[in-house]
PDB file of N, CA and C in Angstrom:
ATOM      1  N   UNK A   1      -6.957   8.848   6.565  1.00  0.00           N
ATOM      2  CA  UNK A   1      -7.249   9.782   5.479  1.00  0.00           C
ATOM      3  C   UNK A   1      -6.263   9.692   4.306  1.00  0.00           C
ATOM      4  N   UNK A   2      -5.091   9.424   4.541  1.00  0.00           N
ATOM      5  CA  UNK A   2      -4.043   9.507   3.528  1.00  0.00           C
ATOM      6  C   UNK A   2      -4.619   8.329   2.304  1.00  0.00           C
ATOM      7  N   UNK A   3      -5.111   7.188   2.930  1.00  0.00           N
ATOM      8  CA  UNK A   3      -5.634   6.065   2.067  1.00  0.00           C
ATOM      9  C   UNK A   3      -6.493   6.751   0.907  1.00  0.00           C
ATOM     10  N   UNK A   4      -7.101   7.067   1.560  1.00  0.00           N
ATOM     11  CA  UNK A   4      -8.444   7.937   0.518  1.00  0.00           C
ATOM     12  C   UNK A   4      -8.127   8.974  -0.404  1.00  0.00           C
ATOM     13  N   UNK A   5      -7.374  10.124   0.237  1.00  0.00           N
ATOM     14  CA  UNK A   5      -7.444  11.367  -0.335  1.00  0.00           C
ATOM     15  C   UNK A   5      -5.609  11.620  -0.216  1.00  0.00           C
ATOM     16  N   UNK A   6      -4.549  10.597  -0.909  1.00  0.00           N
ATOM     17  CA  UNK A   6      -3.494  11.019  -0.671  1.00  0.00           C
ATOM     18  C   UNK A   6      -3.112  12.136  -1.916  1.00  0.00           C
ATOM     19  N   UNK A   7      -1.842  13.075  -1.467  1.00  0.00           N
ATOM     20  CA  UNK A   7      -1.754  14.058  -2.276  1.00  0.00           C
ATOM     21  C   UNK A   7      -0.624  13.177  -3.056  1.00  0.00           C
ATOM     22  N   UNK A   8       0.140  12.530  -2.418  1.00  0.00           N
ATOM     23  CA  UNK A   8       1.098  11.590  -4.058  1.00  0.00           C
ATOM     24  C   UNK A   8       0.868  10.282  -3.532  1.00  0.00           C
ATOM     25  N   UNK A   9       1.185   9.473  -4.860  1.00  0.00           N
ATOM     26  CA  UNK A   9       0.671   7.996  -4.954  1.00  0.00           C
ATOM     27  C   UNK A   9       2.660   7.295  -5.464  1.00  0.00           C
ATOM     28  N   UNK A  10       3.159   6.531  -4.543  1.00  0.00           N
ATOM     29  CA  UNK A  10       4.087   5.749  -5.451  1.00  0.00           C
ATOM     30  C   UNK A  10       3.623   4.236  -5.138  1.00  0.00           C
ATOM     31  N   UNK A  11       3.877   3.652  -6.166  1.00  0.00           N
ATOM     32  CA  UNK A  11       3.501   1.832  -6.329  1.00  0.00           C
ATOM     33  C   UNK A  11       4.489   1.168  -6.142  1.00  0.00           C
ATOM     34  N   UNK A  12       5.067   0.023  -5.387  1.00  0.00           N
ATOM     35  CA  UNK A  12       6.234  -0.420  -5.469  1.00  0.00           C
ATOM     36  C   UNK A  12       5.451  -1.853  -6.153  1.00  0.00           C
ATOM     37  N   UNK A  13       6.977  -2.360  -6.675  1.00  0.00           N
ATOM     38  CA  UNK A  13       7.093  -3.848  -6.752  1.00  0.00           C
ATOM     39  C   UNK A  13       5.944  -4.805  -5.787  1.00  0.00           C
ATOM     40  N   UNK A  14       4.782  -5.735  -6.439  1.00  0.00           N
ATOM     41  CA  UNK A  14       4.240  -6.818  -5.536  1.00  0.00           C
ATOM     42  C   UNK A  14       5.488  -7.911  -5.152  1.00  0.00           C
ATOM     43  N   UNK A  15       4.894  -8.354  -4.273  1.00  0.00           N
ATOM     44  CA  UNK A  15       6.067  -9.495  -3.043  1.00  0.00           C
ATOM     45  C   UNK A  15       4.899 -10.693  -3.224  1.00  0.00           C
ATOM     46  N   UNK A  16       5.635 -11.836  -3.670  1.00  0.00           N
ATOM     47  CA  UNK A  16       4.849 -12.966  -2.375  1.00  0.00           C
ATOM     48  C   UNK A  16       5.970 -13.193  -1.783  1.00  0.00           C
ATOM     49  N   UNK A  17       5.408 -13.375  -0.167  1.00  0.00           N
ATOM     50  CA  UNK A  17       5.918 -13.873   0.776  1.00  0.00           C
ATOM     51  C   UNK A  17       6.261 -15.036   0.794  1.00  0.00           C
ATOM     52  N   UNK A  18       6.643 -16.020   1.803  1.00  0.00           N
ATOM     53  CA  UNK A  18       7.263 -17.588   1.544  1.00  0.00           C
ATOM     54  C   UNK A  18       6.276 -17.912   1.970  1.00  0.00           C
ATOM     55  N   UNK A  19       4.933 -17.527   2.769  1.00  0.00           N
ATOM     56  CA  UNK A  19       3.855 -18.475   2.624  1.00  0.00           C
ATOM     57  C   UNK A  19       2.624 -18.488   1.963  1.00  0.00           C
ATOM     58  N   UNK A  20       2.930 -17.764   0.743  1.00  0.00           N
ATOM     59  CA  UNK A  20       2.130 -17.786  -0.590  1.00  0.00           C
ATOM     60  C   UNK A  20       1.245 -16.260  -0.564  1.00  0.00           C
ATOM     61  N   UNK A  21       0.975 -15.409   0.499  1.00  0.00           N
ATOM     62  CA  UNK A  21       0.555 -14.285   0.686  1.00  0.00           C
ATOM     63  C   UNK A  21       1.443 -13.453  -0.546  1.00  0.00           C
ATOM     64  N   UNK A  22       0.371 -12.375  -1.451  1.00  0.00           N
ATOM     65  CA  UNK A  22       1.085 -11.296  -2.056  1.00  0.00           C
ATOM     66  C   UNK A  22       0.642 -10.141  -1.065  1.00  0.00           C
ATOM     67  N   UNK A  23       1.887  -9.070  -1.101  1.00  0.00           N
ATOM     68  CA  UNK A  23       1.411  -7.796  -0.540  1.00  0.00           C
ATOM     69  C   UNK A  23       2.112  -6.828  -1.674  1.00  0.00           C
ATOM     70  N   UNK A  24       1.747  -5.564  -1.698  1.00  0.00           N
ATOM     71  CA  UNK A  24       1.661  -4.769  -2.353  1.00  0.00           C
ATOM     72  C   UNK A  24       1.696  -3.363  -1.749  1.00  0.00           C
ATOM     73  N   UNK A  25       3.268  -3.090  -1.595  1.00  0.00           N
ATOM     74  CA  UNK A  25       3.455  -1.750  -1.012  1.00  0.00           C
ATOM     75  C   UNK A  25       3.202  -0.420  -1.504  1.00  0.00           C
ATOM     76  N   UNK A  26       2.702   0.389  -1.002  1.00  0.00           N
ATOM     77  CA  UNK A  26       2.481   1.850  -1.536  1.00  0.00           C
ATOM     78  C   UNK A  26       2.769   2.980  -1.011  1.00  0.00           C
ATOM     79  N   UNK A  27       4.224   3.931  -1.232  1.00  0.00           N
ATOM     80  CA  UNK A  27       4.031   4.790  -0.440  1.00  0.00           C
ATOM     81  C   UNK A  27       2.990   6.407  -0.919  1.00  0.00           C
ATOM     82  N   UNK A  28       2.900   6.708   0.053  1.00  0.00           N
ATOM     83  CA  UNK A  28       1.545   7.930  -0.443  1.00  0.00           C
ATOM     84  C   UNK A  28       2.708   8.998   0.375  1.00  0.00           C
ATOM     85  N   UNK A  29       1.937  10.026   0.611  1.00  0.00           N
ATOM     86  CA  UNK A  29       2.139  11.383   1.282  1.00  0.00           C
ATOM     87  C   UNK A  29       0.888  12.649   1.377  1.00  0.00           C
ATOM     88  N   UNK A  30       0.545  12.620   2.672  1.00  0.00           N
ATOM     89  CA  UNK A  30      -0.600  13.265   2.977  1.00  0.00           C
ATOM     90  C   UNK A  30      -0.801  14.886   2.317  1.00  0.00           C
ATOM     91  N   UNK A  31      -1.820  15.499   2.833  1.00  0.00           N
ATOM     92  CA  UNK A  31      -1.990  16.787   2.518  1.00  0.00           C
ATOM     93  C   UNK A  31      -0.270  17.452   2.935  1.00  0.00           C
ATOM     94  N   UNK A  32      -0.160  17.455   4.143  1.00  0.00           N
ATOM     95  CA  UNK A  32       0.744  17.780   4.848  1.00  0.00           C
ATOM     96  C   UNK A  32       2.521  17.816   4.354  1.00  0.00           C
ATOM     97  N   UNK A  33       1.816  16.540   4.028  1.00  0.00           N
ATOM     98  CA  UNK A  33       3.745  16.437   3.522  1.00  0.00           C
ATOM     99  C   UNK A  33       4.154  14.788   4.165  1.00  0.00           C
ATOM    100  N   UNK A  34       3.224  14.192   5.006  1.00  0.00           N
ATOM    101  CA  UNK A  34       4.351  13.554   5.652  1.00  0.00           C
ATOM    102  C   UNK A  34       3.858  12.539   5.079  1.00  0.00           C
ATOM    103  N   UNK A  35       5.480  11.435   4.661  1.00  0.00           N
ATOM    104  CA  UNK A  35       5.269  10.367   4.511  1.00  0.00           C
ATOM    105  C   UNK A  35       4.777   9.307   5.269  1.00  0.00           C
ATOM    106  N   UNK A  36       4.184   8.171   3.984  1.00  0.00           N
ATOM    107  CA  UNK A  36       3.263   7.081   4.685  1.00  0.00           C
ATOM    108  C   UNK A  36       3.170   5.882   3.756  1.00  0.00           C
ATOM    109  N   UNK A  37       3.958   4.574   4.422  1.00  0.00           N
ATOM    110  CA  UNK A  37       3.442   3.281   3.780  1.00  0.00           C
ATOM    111  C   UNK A  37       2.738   2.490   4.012  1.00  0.00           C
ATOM    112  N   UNK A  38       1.679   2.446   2.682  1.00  0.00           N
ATOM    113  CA  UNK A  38       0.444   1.390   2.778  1.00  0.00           C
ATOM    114  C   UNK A  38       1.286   0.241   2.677  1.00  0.00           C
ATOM    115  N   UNK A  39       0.763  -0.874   3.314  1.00  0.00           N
ATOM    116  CA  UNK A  39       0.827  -2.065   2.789  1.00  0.00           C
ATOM    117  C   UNK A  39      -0.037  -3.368   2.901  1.00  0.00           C
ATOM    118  N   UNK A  40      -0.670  -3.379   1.285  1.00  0.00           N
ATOM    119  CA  UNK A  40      -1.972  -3.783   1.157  1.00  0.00           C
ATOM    120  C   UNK A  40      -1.626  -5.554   0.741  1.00  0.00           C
ATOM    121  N   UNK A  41      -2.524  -6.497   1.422  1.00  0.00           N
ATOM    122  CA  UNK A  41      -2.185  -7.945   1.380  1.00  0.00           C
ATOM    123  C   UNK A  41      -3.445  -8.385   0.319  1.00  0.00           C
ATOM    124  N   UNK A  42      -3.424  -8.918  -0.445  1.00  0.00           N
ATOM    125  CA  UNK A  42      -3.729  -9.596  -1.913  1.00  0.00           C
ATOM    126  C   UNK A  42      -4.337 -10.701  -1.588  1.00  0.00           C
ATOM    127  N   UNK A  43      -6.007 -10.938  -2.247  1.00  0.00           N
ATOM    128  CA  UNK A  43      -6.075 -12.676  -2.660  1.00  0.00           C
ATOM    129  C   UNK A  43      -6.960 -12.268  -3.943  1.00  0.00           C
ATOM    130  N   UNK A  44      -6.315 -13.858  -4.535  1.00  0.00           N
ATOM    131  CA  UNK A  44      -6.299 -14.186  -5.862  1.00  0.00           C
ATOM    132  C   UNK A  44      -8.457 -14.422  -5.751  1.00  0.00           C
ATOM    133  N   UNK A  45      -8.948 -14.383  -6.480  1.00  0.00           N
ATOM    134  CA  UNK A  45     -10.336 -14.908  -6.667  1.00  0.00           C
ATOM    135  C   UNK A  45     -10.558 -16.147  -7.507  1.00  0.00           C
ATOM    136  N   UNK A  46     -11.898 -16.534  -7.264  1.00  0.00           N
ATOM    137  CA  UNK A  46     -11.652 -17.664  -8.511  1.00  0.00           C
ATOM    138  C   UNK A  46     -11.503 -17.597  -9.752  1.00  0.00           C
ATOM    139  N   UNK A  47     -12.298 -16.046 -10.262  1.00  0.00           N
ATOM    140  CA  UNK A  47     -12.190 -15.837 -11.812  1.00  0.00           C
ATOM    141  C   UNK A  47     -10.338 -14.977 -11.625  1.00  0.00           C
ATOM    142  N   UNK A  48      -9.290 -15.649 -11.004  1.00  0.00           N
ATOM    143  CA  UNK A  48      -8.388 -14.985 -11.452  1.00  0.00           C
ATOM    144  C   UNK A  48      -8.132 -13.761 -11.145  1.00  0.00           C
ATOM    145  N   UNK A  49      -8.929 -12.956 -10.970  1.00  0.00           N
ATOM    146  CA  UNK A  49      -8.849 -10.952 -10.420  1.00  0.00           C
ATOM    147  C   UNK A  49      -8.068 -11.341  -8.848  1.00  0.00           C
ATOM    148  N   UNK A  50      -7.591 -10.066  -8.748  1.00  0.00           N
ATOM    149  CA  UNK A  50      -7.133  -9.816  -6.974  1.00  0.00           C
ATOM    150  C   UNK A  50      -8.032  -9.115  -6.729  1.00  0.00           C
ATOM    151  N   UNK A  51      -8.044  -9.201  -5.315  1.00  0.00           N
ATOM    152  CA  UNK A  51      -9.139  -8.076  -4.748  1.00  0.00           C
ATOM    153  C   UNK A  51      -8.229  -7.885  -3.245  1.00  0.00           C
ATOM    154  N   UNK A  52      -7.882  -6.877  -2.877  1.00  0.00           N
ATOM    155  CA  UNK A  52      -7.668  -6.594  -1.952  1.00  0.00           C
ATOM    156  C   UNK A  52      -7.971  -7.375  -0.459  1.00  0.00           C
ATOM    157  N   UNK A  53      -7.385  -7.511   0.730  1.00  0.00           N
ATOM    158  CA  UNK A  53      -8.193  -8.367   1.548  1.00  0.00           C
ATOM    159  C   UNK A  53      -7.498  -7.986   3.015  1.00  0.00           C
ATOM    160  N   UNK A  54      -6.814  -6.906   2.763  1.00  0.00           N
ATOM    161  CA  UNK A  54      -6.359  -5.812   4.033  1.00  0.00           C
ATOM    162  C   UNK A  54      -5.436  -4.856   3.730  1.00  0.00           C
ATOM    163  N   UNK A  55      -5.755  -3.871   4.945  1.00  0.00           N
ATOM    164  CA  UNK A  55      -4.406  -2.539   4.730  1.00  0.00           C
ATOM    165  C   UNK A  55      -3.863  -2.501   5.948  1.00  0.00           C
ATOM    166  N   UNK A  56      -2.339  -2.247   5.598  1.00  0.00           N
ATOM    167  CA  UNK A  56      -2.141  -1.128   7.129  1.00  0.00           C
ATOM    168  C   UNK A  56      -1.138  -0.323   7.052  1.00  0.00           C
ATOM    169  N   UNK A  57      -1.418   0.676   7.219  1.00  0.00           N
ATOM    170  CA  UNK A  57      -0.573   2.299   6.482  1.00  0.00           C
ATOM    171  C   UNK A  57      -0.356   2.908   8.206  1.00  0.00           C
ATOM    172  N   UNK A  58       1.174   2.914   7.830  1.00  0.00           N
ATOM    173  CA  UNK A  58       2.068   3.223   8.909  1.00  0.00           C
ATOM    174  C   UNK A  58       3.292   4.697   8.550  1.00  0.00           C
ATOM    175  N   UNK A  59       3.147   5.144   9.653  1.00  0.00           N
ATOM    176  CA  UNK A  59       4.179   7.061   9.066  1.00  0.00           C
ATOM    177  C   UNK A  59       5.254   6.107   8.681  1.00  0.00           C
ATOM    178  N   UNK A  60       6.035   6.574   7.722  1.00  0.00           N
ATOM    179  CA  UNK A  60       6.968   6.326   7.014  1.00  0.00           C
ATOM    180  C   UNK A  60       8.281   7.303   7.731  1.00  0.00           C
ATOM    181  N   UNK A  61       9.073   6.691   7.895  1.00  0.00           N
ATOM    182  CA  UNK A  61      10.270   8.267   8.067  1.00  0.00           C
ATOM    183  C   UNK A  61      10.588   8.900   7.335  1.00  0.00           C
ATOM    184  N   UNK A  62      10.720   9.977   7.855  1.00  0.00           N
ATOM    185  CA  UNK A  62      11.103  11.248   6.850  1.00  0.00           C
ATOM    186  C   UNK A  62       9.405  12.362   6.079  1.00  0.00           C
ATOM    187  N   UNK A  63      10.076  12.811   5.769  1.00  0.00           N
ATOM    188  CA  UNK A  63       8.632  13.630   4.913  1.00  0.00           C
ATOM    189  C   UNK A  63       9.358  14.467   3.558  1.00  0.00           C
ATOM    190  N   UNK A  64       8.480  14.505   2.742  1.00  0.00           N
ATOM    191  CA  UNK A  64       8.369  14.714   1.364  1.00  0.00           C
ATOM    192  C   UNK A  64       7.927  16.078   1.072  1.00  0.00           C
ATOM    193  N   UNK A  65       8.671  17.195   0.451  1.00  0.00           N
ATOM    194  CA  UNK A  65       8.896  18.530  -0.019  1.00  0.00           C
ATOM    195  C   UNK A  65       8.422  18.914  -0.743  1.00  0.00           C
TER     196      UNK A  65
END
């Protein structure tokens, strides 16, 4: 649920990895409060656009006030 309907959005810095993979971290924070990082893995298309091509959003430590 946090993916969908998070109550805050932060964007970090994109990464490529050393074997050409970009990922793209995000931390959110639910209705609740508690923290949570997405981290969404990237491919390039042919016209150039990214499109997303997985997630996996894991509790983060700590929680947000």
């Amino acid at each position: 649920p946090v993916v969908y309907r998070p109550a805050s959005v932060g964007v970090l810095v994109p990464q490529r990895l050393p074997d050409g993979t970009v990922v793209q971290r995000v931390r959110m924070t639910d209705a609740r409060g508690d923290a949570w990082l997405a981290v969404y893995t990237l491919q390039r298309q042919q016209d150039k656009s990214w499109r997303i091509s997985g997630c996996d959003a894991q509790p983060a430590q700590g929680r947000v006030i």
